[in-house]
Structures are given as structure tokens and as C-alpha cells.
PDB file of N, CA and C in Angstrom:
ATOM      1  N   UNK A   1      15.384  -9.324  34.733  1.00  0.00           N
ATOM      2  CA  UNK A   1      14.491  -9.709  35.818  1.00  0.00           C
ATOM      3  C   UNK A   1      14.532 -11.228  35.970  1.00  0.00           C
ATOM      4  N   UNK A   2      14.313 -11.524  37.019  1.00  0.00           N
ATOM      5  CA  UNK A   2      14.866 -13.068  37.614  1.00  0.00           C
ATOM      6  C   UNK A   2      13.450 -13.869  37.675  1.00  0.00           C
ATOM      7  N   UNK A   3      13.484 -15.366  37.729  1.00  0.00           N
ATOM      8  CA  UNK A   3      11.973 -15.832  37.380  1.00  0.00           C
ATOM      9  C   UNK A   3      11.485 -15.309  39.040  1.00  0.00           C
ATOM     10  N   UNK A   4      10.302 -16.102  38.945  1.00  0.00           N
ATOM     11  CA  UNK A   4       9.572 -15.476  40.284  1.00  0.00           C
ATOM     12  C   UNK A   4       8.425 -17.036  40.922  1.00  0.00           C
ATOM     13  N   UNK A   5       9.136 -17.218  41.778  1.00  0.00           N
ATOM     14  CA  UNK A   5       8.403 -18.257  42.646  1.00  0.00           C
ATOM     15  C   UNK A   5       7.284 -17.373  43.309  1.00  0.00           C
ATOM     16  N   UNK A   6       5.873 -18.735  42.698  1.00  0.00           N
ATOM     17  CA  UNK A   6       5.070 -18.903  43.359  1.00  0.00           C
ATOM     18  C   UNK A   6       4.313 -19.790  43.988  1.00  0.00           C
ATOM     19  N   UNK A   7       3.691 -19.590  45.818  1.00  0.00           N
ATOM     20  CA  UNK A   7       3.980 -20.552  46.492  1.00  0.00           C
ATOM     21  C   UNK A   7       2.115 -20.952  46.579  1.00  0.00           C
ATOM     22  N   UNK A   8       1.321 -21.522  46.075  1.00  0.00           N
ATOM     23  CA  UNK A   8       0.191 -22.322  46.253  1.00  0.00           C
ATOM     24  C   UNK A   8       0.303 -22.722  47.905  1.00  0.00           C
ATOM     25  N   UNK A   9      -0.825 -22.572  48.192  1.00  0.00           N
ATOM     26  CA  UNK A   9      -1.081 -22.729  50.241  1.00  0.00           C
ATOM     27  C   UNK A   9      -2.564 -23.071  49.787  1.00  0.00           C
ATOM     28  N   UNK A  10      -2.704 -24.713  50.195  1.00  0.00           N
ATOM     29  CA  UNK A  10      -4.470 -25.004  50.309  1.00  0.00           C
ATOM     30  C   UNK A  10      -4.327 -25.999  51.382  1.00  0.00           C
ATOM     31  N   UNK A  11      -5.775 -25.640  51.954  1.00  0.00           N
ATOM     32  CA  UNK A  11      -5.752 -26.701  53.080  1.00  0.00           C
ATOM     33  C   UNK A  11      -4.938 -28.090  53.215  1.00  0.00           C
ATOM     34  N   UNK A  12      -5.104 -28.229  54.288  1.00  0.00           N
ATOM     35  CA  UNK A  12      -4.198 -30.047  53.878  1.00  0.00           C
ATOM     36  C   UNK A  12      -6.199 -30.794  54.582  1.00  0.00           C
ATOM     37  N   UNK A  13      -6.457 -31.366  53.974  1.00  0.00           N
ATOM     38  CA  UNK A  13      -7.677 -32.515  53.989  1.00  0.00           C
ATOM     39  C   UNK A  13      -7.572 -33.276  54.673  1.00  0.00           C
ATOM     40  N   UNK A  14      -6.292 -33.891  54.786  1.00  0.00           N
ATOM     41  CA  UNK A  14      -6.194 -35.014  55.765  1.00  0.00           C
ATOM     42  C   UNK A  14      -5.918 -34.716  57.542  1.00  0.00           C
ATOM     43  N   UNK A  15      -5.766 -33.063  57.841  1.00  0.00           N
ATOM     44  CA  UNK A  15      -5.552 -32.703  58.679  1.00  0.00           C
ATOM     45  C   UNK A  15      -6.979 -32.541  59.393  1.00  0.00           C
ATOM     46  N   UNK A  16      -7.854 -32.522  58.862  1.00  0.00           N
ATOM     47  CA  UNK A  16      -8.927 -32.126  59.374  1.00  0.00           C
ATOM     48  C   UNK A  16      -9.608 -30.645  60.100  1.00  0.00           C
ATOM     49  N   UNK A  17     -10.088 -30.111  59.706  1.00  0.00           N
ATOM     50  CA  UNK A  17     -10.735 -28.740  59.886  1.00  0.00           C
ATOM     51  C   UNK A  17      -9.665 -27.721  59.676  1.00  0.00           C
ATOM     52  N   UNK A  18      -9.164 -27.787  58.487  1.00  0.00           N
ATOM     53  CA  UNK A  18      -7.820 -26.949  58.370  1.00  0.00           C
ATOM     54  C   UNK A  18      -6.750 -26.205  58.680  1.00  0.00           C
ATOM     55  N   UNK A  19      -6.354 -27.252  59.632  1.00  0.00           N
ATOM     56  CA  UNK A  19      -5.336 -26.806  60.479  1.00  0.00           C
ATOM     57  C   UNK A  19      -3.875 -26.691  60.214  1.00  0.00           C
ATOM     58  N   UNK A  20      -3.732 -27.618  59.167  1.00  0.00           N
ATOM     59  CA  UNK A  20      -2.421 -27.597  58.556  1.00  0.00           C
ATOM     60  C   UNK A  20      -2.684 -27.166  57.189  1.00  0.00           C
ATOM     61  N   UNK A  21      -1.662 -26.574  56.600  1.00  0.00           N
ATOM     62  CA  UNK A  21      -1.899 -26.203  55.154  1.00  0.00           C
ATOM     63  C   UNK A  21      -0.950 -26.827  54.095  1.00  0.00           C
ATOM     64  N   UNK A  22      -1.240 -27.259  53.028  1.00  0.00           N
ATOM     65  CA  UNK A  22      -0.481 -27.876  52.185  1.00  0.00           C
ATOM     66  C   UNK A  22       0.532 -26.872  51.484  1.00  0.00           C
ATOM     67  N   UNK A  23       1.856 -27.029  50.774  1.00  0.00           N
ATOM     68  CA  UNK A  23       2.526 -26.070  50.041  1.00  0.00           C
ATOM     69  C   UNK A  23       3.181 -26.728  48.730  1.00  0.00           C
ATOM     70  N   UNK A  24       2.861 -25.838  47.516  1.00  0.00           N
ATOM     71  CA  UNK A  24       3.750 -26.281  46.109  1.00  0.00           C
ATOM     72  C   UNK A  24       4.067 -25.223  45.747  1.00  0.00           C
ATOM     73  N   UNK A  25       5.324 -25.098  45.733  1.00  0.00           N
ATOM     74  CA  UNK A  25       5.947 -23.594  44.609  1.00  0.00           C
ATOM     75  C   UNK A  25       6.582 -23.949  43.175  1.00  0.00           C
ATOM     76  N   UNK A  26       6.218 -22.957  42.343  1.00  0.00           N
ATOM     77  CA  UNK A  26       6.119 -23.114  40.663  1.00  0.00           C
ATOM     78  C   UNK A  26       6.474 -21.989  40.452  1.00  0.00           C
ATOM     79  N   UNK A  27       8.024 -22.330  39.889  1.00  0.00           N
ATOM     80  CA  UNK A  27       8.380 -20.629  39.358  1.00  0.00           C
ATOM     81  C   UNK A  27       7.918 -20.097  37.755  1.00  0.00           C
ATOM     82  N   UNK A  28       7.551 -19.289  37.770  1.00  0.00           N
ATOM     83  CA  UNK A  28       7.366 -18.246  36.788  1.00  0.00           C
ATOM     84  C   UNK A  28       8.098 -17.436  36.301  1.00  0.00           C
ATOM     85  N   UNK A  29       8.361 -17.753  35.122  1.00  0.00           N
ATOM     86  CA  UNK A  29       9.037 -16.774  34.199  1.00  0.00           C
ATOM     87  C   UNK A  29       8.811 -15.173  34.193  1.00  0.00           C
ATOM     88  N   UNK A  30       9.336 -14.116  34.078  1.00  0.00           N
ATOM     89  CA  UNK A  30       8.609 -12.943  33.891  1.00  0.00           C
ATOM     90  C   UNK A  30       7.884 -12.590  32.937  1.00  0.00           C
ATOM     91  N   UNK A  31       6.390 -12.597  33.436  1.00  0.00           N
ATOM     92  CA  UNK A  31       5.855 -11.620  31.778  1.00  0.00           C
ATOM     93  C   UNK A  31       4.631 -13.256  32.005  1.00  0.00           C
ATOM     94  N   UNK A  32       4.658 -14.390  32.189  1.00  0.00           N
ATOM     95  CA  UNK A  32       4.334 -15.326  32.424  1.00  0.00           C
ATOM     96  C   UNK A  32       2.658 -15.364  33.314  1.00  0.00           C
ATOM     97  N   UNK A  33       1.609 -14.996  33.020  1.00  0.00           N
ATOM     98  CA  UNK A  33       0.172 -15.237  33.660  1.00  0.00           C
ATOM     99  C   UNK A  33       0.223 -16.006  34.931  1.00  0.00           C
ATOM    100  N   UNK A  34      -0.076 -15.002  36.126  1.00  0.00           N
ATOM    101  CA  UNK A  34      -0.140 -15.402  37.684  1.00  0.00           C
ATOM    102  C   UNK A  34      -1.623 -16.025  37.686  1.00  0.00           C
ATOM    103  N   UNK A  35      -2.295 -16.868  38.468  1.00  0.00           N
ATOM    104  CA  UNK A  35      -3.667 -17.414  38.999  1.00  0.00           C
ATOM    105  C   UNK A  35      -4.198 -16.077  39.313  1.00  0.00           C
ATOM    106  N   UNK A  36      -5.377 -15.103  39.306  1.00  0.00           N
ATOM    107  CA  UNK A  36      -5.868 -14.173  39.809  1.00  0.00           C
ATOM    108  C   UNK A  36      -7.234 -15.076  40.671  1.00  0.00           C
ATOM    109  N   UNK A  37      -7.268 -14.336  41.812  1.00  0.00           N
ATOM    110  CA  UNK A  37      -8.341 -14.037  42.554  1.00  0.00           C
ATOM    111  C   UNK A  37     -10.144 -14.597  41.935  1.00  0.00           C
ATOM    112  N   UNK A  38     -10.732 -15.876  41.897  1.00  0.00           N
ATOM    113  CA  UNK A  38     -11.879 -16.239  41.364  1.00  0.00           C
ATOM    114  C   UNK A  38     -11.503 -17.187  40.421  1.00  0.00           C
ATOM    115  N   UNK A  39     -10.330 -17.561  39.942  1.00  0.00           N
ATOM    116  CA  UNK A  39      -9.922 -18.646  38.859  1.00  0.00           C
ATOM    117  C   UNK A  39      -9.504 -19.952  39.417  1.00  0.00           C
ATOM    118  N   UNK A  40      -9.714 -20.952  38.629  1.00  0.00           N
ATOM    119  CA  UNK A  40      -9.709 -21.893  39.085  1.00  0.00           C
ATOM    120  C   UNK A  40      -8.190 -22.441  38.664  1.00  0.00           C
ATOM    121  N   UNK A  41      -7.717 -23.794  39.195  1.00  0.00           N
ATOM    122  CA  UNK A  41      -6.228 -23.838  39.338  1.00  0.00           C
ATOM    123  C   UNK A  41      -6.411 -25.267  39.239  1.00  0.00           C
ATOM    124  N   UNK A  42      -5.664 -26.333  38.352  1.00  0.00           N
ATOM    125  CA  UNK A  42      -5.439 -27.560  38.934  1.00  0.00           C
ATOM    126  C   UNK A  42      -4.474 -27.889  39.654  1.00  0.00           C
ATOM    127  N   UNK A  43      -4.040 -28.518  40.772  1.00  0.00           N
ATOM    128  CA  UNK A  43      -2.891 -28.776  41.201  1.00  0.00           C
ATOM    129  C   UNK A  43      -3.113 -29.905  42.069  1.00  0.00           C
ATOM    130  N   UNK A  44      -1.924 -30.801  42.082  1.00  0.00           N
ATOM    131  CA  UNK A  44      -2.152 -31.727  42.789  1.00  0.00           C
ATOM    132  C   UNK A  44      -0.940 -31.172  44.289  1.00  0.00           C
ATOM    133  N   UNK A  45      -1.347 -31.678  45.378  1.00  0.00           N
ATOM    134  CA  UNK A  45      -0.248 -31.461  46.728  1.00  0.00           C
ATOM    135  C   UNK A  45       0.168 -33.513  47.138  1.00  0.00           C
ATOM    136  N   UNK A  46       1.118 -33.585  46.565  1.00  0.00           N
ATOM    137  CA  UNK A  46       1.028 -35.382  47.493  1.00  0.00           C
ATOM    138  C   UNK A  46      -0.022 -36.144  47.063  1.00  0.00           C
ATOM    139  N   UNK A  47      -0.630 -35.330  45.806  1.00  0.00           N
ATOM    140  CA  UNK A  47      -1.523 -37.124  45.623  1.00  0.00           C
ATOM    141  C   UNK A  47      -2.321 -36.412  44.069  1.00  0.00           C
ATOM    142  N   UNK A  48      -3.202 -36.913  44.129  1.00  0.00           N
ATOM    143  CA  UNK A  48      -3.690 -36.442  42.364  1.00  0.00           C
ATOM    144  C   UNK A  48      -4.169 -35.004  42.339  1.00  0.00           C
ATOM    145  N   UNK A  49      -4.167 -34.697  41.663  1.00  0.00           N
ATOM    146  CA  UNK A  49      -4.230 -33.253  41.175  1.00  0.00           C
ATOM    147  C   UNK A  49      -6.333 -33.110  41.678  1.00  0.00           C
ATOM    148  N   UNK A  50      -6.432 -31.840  42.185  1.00  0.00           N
ATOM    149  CA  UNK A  50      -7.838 -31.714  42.350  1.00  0.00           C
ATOM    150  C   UNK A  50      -7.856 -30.394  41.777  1.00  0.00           C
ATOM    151  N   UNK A  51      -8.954 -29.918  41.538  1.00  0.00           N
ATOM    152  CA  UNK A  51      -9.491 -28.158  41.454  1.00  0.00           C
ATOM    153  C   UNK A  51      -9.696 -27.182  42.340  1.00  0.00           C
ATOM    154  N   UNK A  52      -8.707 -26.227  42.145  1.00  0.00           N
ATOM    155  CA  UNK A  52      -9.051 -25.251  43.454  1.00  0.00           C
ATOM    156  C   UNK A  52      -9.194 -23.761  42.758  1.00  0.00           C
ATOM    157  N   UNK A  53      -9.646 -23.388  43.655  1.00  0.00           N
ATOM    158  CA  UNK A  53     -10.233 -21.767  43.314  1.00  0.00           C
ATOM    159  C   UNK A  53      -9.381 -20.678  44.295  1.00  0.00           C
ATOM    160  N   UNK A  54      -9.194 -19.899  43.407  1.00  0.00           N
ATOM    161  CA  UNK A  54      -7.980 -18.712  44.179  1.00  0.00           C
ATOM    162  C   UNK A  54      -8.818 -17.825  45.051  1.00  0.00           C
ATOM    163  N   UNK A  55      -8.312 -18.257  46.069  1.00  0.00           N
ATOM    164  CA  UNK A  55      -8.917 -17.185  46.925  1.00  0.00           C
ATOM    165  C   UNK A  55      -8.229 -16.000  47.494  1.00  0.00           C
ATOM    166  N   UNK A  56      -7.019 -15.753  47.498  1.00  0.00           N
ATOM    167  CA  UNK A  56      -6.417 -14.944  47.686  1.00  0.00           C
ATOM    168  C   UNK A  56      -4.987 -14.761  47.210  1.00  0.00           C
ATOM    169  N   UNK A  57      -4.353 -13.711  46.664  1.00  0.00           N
ATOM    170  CA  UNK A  57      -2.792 -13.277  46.127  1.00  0.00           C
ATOM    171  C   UNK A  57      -2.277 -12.178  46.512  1.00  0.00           C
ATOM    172  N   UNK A  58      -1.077 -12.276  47.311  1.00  0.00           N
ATOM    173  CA  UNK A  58      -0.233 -11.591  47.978  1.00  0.00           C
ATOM    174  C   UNK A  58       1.140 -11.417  46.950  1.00  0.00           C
ATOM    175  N   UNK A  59       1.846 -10.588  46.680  1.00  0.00           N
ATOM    176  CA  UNK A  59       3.120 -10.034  46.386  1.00  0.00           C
ATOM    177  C   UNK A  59       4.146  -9.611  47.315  1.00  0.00           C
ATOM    178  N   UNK A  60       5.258 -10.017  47.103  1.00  0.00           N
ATOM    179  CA  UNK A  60       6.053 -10.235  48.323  1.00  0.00           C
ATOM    180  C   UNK A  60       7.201  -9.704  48.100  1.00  0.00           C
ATOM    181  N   UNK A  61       7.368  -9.004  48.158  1.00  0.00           N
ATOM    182  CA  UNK A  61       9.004  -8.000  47.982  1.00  0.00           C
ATOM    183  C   UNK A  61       9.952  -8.571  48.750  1.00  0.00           C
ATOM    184  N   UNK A  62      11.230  -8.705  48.984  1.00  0.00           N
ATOM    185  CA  UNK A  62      12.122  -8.695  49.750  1.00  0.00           C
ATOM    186  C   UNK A  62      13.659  -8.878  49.418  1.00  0.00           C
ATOM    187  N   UNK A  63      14.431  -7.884  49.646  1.00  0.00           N
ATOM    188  CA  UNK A  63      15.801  -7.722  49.108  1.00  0.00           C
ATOM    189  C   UNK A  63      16.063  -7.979  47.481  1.00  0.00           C
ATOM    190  N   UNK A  64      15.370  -6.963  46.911  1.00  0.00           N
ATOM    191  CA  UNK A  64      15.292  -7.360  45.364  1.00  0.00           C
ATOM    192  C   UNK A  64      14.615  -8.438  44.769  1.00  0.00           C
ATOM    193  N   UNK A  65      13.596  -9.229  45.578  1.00  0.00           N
ATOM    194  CA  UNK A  65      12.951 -10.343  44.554  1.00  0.00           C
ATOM    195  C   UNK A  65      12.212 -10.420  45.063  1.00  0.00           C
ATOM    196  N   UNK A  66      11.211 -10.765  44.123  1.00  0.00           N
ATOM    197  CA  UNK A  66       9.693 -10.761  43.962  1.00  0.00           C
ATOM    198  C   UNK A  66       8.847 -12.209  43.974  1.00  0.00           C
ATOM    199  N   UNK A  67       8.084 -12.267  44.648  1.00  0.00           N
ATOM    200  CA  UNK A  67       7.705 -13.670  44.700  1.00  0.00           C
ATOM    201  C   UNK A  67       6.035 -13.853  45.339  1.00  0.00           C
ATOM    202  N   UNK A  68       5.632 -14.890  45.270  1.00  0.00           N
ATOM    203  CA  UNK A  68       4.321 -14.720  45.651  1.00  0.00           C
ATOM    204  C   UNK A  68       3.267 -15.587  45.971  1.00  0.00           C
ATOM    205  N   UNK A  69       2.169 -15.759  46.548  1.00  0.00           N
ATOM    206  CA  UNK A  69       1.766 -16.306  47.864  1.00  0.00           C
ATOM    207  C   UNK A  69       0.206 -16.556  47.260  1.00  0.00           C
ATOM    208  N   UNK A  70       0.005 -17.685  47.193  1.00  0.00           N
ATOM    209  CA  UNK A  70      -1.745 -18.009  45.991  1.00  0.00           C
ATOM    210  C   UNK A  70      -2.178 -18.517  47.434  1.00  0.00           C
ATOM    211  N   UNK A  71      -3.059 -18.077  47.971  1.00  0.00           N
ATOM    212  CA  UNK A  71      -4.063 -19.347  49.064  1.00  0.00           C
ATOM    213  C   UNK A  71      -5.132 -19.158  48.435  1.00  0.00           C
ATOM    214  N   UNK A  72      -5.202 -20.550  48.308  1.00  0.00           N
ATOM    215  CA  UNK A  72      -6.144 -21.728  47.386  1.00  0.00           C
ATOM    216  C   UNK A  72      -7.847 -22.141  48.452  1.00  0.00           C
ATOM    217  N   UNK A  73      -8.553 -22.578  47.982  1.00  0.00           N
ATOM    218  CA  UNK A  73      -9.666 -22.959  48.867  1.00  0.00           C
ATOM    219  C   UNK A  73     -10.642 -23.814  48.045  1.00  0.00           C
ATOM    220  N   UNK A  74     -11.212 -25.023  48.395  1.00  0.00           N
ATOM    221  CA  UNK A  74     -12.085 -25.732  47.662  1.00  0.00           C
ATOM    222  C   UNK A  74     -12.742 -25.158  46.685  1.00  0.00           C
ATOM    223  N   UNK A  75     -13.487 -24.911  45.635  1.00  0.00           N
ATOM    224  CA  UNK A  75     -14.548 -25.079  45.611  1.00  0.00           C
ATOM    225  C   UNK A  75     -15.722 -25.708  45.718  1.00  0.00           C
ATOM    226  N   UNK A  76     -16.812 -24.416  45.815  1.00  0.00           N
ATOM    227  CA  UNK A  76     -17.729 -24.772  46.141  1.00  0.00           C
ATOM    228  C   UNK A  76     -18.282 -25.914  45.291  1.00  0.00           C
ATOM    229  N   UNK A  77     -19.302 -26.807  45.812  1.00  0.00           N
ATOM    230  CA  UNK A  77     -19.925 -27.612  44.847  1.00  0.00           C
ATOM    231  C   UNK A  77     -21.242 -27.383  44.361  1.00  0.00           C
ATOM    232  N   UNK A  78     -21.622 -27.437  43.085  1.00  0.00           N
ATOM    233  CA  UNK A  78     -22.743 -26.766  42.475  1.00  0.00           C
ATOM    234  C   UNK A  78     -22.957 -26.500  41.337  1.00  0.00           C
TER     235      UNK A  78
END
């Protein structure tokens, strides 16, 4: 089994009211712990690393490889 890119999608901030979305892909080994749904994530996009919370994970089949799709979303503050 072949590693498996995954592609982080969080707002872009500087776009204002989230219109554009930022992208980082990080491949994964197989067997290797995906971000689930409610966990938090550090990652930086183009500038220092901030905290984001998974808001959603998609799996993506296509012509034999597997790959996959994290959209990210602030968290809340509190």
C-alpha cells in the first residue's frame, strides 16, 4: 500500500469572509493516525503555525489511491 496524501483546506484570513481557502498536503504513511472530526491540529499555511479544529474528513478513492480531504475551521474561543 502506497503512502496517502492528505490535503488540510482552512479558510484563508486574509481573504476576508472566507472566500478563498488555504491548502497544505502531508503525506501519510499507511497504518499512520489521520486528524478525526473534533481534534485539534497545529498547522501553519504561509505564516506561523495556528490551531485548528477538524471540522470535516472526506476519503477519496480514485484509480487505485487513496487520499484525503481535512477542512479545518477556527476554533472557537473560550
Amino acid at each position: 500500500m502506497s503512502d496517502i496524501d492528505v490535503v488540510f483546506i482552512a479558510p484563508d484570513p486574509s481573504a476576508g469572509h472566507g472566500l478563498r481557502s488555504a491548502r497544505r498536503t502531508i503525506v501519510f504513511a499507511p497504518g499512520e493516525p489521520v486528524p478525526r472530526v473534533g481534534e485539534c491540529v497545529v498547522l501553519g499555511f504561509d505564516a506561523e503555525a495556528s490551531r485548528w479544529l477538524v471540522h470535516d474528513v472526506a476519503h477519496i478513492f480514485e484509480h487505485d489511491a487513496h487520499g484525503i480531504a481535512i477542512k479545518l475551521a477556527l476554533p472557537a474561543e473560550g
